[in-house]
C-alpha atoms as a PDB file:
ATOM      1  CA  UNK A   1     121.939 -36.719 216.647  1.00  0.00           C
ATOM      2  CA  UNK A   2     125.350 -36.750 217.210  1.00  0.00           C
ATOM      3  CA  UNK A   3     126.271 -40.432 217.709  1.00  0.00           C
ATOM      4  CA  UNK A   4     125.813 -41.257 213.810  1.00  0.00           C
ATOM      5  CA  UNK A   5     128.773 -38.530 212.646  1.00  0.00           C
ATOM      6  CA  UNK A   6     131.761 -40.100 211.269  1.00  0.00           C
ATOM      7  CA  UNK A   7     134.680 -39.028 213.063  1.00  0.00           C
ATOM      8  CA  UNK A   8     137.311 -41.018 210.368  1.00  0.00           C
ATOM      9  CA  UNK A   9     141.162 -42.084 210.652  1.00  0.00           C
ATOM     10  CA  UNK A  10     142.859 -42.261 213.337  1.00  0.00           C
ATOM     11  CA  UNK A  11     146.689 -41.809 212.719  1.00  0.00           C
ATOM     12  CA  UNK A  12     148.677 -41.073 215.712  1.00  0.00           C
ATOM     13  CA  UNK A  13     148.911 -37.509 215.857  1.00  0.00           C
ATOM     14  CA  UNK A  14     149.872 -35.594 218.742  1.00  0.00           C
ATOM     15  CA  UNK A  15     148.292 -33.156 220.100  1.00  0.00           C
ATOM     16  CA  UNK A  16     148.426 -31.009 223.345  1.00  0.00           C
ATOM     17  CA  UNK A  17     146.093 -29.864 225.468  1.00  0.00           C
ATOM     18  CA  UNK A  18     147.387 -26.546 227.076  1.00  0.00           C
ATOM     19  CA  UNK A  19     146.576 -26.330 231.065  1.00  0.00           C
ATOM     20  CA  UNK A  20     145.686 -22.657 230.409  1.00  0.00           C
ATOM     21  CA  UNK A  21     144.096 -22.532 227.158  1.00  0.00           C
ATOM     22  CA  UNK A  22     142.148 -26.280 227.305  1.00  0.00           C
ATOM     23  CA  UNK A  23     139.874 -24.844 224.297  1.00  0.00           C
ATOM     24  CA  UNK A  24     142.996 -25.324 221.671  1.00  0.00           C
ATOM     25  CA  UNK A  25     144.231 -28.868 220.391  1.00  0.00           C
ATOM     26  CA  UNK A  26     147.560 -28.057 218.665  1.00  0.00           C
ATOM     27  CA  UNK A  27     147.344 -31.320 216.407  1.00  0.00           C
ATOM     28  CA  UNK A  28     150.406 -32.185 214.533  1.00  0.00           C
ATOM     29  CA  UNK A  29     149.180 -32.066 210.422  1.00  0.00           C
ATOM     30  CA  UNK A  30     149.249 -35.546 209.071  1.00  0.00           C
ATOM     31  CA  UNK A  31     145.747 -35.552 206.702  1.00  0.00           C
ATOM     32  CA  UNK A  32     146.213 -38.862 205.746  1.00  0.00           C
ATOM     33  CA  UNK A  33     148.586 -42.041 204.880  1.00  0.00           C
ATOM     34  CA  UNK A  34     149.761 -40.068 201.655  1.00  0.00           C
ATOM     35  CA  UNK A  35     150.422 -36.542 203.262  1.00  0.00           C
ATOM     36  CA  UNK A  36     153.057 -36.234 204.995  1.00  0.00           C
ATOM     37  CA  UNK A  37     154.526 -33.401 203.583  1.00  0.00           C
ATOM     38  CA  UNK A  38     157.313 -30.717 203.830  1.00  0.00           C
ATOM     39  CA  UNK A  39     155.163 -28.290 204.120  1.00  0.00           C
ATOM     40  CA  UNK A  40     153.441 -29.065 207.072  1.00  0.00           C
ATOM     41  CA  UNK A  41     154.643 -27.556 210.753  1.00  0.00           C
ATOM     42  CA  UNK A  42     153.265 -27.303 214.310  1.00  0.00           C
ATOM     43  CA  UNK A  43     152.246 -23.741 215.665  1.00  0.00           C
ATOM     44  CA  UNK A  44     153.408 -22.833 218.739  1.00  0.00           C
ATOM     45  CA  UNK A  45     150.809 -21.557 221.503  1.00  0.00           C
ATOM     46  CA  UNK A  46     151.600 -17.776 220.651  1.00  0.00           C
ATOM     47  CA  UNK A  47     150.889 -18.112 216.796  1.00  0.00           C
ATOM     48  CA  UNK A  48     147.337 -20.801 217.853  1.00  0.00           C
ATOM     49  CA  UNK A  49     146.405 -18.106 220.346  1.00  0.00           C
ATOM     50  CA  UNK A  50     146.341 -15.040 217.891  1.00  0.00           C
ATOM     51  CA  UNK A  51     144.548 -16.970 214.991  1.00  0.00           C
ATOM     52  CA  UNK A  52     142.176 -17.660 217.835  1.00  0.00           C
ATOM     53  CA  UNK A  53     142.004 -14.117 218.182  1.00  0.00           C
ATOM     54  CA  UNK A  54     142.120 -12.829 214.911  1.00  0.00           C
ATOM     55  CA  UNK A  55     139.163 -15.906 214.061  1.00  0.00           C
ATOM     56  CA  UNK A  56     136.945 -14.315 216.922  1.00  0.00           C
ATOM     57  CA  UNK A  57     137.410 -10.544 215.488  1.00  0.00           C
ATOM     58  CA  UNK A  58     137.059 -11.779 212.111  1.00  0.00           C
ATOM     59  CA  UNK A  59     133.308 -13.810 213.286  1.00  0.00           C
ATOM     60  CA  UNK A  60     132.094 -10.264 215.537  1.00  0.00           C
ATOM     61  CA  UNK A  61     133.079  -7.711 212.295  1.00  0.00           C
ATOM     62  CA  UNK A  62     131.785  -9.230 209.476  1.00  0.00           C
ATOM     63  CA  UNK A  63     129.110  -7.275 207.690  1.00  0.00           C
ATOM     64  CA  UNK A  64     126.610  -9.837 206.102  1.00  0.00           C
ATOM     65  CA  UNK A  65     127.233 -13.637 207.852  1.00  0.00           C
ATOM     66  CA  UNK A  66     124.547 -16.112 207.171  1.00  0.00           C
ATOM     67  CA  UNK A  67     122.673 -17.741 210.764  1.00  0.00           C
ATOM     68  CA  UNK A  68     125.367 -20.267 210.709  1.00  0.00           C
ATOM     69  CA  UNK A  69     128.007 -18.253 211.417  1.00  0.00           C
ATOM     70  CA  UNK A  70     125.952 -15.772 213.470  1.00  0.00           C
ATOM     71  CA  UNK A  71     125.758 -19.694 215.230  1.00  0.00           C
ATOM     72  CA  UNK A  72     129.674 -19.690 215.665  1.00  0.00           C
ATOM     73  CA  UNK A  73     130.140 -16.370 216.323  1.00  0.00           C
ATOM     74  CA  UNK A  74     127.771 -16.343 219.497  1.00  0.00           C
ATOM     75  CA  UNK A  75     128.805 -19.297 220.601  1.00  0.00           C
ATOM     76  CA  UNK A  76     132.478 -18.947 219.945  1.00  0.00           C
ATOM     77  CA  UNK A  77     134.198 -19.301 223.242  1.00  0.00           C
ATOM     78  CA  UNK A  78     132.254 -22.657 223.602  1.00  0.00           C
ATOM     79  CA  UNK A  79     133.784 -24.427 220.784  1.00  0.00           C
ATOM     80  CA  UNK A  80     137.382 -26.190 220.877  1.00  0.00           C
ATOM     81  CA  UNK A  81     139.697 -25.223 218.165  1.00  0.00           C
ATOM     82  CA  UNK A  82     142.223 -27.656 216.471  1.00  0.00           C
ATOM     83  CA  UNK A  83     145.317 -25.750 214.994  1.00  0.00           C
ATOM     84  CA  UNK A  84     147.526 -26.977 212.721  1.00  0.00           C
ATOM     85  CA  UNK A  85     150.324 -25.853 210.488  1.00  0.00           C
ATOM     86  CA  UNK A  86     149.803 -25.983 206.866  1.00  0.00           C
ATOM     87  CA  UNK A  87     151.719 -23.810 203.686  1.00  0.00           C
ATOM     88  CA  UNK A  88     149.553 -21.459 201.140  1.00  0.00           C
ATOM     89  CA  UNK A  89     148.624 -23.062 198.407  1.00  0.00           C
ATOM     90  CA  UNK A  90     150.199 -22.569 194.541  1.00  0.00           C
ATOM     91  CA  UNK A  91     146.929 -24.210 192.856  1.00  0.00           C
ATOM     92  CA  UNK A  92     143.203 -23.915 193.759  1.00  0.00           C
ATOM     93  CA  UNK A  93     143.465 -25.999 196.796  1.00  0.00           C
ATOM     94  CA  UNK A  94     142.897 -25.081 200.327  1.00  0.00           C
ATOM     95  CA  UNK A  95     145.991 -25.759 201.876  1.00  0.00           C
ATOM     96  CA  UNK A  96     149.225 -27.088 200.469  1.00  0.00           C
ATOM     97  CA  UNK A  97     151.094 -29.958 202.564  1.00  0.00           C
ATOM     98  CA  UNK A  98     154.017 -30.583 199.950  1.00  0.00           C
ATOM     99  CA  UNK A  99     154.495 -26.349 199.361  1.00  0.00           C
ATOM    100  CA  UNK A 100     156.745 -23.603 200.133  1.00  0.00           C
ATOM    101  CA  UNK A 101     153.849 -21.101 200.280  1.00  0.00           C
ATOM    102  CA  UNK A 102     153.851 -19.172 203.682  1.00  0.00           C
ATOM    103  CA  UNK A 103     152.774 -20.407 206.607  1.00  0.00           C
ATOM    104  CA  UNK A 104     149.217 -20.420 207.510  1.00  0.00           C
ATOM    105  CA  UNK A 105     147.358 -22.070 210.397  1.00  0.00           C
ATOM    106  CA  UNK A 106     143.960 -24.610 209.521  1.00  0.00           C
ATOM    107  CA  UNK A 107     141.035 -24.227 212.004  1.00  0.00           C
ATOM    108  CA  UNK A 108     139.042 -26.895 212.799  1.00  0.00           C
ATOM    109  CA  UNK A 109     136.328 -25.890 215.168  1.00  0.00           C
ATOM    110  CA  UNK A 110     133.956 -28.502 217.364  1.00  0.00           C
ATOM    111  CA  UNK A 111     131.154 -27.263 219.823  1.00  0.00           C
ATOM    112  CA  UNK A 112     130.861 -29.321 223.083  1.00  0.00           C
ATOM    113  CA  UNK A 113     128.737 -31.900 221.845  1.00  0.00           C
ATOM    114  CA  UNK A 114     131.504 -32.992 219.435  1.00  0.00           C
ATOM    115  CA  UNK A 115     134.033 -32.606 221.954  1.00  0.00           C
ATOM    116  CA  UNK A 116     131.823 -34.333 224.540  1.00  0.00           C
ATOM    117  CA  UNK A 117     131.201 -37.325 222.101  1.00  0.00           C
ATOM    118  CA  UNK A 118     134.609 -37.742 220.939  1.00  0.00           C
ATOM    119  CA  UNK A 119     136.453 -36.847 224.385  1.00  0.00           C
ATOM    120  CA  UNK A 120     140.285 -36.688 224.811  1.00  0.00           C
ATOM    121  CA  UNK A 121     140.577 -37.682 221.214  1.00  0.00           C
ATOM    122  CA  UNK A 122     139.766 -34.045 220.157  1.00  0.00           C
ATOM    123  CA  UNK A 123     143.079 -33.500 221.599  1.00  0.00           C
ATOM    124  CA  UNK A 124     145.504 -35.927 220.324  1.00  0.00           C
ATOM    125  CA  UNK A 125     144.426 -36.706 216.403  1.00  0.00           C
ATOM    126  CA  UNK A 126     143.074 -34.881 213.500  1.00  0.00           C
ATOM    127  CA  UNK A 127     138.928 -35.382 213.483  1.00  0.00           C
ATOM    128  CA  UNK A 128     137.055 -35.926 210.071  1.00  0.00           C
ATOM    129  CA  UNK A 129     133.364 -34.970 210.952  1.00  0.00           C
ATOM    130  CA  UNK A 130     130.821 -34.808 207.993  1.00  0.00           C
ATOM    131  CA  UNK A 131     127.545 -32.852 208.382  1.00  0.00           C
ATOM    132  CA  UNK A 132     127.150 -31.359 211.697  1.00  0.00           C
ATOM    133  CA  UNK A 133     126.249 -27.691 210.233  1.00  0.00           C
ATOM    134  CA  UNK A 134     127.421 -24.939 212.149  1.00  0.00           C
ATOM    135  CA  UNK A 135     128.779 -27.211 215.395  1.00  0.00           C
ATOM    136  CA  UNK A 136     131.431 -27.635 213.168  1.00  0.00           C
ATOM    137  CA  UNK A 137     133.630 -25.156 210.915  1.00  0.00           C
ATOM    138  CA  UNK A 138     136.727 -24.357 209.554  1.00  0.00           C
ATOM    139  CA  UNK A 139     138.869 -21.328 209.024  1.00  0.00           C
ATOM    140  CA  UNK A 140     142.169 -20.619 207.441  1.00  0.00           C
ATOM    141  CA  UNK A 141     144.871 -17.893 209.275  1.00  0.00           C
ATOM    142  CA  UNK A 142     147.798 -16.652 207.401  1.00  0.00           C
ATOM    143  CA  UNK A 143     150.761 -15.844 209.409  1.00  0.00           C
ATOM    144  CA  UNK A 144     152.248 -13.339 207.441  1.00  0.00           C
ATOM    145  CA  UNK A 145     148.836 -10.708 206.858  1.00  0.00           C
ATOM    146  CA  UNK A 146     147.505 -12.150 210.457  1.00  0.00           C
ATOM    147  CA  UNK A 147     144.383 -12.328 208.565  1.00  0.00           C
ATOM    148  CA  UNK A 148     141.642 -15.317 208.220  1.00  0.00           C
ATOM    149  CA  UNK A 149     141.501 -15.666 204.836  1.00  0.00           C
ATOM    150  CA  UNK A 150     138.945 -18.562 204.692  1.00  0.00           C
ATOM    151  CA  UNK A 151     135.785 -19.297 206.815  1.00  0.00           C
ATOM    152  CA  UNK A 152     133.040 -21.907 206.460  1.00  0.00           C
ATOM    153  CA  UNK A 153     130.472 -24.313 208.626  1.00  0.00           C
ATOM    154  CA  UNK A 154     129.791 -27.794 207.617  1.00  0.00           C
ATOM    155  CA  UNK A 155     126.993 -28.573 205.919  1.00  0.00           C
ATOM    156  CA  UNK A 156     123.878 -30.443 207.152  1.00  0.00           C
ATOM    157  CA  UNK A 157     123.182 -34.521 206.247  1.00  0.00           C
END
């Protein structure tokens, strides 16, 4: 199932894989060849470590969650999380990379089949997975309310 998902672009990011904490990728945020923006910044392991937190508390509390992220939220501590830096956004996107909106940190979250399937490269570029459902999500963690402010699975092929 999982050797068909499209894990897209590689561009050189670093990334590093904490002896301690080998469940977060801090991945330096490059999205693509045309955003490389100002807004963009790398967390440090104190600021990755209480989104982490904040992510899990946010998953356990919430009132009404679909089976997907009843999925995550059981399954949580298996799944690696890449963290990267990214500004809130002035429009209706997600994230800004050219903004001077406050700082906010994107989630990307793989359970160990991605990892497994992918390997070291989970820590040391940015992964673009389609499908996958609920091995796969993404959250949004804004510095300044130390709130998630945005949670979702992938969807299913």
């Amino acid at each position: 199932m999982w050797k068909n998902f499209a894990a897209i672009v590689t561009l050189g990011l670093t990334a590093s894989a904490p002896p301690l904490l080998p469940r977060i990728a801090i991945i330096a945020a490059e999205h693509g060849p045309d955003e490389r923006g100002t807004g963009l910044w790398r967390p440090t392991m104190d600021q990755a470590v209480a989104a982490r937190e904040s992510l899990r508390g946010f998953l356990t509390t919430a009132k009404s969650a679909n089976r997907e992220r009843l999925f995550v939220a059981r399954n949580f501590d298996t799944y690696i999380l890449q963290i990267e830096g990214v500004r809130k956004p002035t429009g209706n996107r997600f994230y800004d990379s050219d903004g001077t909106g406050s700082k906010q940190i994107h989630i990307d979250g793989y359970c160990p089949q991605i990892a497994e399937e992918v390997g070291d490269r989970i820590y040391q570029e940015q992964l673009y997975v389609d499908d996958g459902g609920p091995c796969i999500f993404q959250a949004m963690y804004d510095l300044r309310t130390g709130s998630i402010t945005f949670f979702q699975t992938n969807g299913y092929a």
